[in-house]
Protein backbone atom coordinates (compact mmCIF):
# COMPACT_ATOMS: atom_id res chain seq x y z
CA UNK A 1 203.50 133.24 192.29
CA UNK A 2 201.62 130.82 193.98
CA UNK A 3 199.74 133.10 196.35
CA UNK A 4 199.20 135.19 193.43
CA UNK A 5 197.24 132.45 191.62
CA UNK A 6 195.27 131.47 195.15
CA UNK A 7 194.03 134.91 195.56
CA UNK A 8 193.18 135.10 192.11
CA UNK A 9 191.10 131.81 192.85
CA UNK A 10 189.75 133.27 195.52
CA UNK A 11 188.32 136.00 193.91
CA UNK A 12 187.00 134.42 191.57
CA UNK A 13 184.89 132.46 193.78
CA UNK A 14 183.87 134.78 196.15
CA UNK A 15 182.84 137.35 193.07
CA UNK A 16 179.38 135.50 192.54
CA UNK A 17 178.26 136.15 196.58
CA UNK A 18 179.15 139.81 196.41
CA UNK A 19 176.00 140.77 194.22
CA UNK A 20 173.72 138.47 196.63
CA UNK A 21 175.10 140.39 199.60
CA UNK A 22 174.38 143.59 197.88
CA UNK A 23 170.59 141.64 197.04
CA UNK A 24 170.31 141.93 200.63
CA UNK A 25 170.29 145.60 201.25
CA UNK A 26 167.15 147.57 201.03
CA UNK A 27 166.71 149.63 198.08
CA UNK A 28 166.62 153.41 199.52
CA UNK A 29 163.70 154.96 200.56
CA UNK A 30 161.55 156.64 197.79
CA UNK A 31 158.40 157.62 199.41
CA UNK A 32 157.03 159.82 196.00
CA UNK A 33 157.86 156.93 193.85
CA UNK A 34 156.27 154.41 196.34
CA UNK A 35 153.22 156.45 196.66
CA UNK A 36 152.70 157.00 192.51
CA UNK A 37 152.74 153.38 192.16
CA UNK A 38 150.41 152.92 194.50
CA UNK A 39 148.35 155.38 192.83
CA UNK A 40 148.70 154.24 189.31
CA UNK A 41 147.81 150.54 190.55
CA UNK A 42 144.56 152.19 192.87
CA UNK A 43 144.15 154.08 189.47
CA UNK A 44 144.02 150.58 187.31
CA UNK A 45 141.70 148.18 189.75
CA UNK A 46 139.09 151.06 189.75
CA UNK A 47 139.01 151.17 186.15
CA UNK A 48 139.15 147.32 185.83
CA UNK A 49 136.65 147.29 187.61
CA UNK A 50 134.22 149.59 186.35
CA UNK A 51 134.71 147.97 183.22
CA UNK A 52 133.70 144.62 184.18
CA UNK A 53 130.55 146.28 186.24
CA UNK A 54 129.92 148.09 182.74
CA UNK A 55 129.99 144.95 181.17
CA UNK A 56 127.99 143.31 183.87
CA UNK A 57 125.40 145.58 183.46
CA UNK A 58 125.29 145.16 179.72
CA UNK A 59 125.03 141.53 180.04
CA UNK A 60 122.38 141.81 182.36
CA UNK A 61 120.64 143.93 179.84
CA UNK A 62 120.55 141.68 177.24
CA UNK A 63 119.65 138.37 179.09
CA UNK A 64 116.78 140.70 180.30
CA UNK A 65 116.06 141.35 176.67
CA UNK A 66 116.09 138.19 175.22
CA UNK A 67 113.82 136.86 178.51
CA UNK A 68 111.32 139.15 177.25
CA UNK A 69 111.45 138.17 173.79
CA UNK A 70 110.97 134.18 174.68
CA UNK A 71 108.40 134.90 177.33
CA UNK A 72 106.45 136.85 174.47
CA UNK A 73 107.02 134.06 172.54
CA UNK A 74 105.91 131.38 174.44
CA UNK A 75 102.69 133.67 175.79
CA UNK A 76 101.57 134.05 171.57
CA UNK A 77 102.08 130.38 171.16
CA UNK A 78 100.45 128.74 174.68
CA UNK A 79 97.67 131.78 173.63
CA UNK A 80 97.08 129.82 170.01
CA UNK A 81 97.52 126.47 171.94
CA UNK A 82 94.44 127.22 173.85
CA UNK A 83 91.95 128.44 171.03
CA UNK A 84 93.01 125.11 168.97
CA UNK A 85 92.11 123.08 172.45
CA UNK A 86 89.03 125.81 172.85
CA UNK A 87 88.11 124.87 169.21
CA UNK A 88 88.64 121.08 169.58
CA UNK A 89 86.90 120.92 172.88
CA UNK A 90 83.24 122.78 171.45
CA UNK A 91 83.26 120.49 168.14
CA UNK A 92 83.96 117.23 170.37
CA UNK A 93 80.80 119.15 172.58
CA UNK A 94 78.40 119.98 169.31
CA UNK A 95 79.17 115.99 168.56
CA UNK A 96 77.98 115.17 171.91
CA UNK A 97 74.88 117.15 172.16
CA UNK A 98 73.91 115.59 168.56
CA UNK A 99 74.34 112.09 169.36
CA UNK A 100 72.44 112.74 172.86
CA UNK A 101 69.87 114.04 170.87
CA UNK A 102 69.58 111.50 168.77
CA UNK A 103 69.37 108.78 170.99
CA UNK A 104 66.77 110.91 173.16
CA UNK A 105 64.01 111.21 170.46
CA UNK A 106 65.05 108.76 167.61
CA UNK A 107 62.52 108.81 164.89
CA UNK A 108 59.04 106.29 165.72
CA UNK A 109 58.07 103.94 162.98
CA UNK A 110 55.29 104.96 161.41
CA UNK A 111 53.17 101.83 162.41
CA UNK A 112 53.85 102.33 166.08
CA UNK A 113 51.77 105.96 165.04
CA UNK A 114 48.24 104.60 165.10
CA UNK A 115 45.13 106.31 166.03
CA UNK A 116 43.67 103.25 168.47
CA UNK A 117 44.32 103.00 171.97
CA UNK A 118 47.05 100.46 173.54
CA UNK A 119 44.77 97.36 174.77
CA UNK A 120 46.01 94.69 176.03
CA UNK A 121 45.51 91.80 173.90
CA UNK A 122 44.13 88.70 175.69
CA UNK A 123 46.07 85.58 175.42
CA UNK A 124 45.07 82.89 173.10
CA UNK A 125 43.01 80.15 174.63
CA UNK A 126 44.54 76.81 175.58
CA UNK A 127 44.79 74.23 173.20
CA UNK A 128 42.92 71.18 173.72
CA UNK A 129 43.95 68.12 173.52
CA UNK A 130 42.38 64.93 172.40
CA UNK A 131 40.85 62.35 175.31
């Protein structure tokens, strides 16, 4: 009885290590099973990947969109920009001109406007003075 219940223990233990020996082993050879996965998985990564070039390309698309939107955008506004500085700049210049002109020929009195020639007027005589 007692070597029955040792051998009973010992099967029980080694039980566990029989599957990992079995682990070891090779699966057989399947080469049409092999090559269909291999296949299937080439199959996947090119569509994967024409999807994401698809939605590269989409992407692209748009940003180029959009980049032609803003640049239209910002063309319009520097556009109105420059006929407000355009505008600004010839009233500051019609300013200019008028004040230039005003200082160039400002208006004579009248009594400067006399008919007789500029003489020279000679200086008063000396004063005399008392002895």
């Amino acid at each position: 009885m007692n070597t029955n219940i040792i051998a009973a223990a010992l099967s029980l233990l080694l039980l566990p290590i029989s599957p990992l020996l079995a682990a070891d082993d090779p699966p057989p050879a399947d080469s049409s099973l092999a090559a269909d996965q291999a296949r299937a998985v080439g199959e996947t990564v090119k569509h994967d990947a024409k999807a994401v070039a698809d939605a590269a390309k989409q992407g692209a698309a748009q940003a180029a969109a959009t980049a032609k939107e803003v640049t239209h955008e910002v063309v319009a506004a520097t556009k109105e920009g420059a006929h407000e500085v355009a505008a600004t700049a010839k009233n500051g210049s019609e300013k200019v001109k008028a004040a230039v002109q005003k200082n160039v020929n400002p208006a004579k009195p009248a009594a400067s406007k006399s008919n007789t020639p500029n003489t020279p007027t000679a200086p008063p005589p000396p004063a005399k003075t008392p002895p």
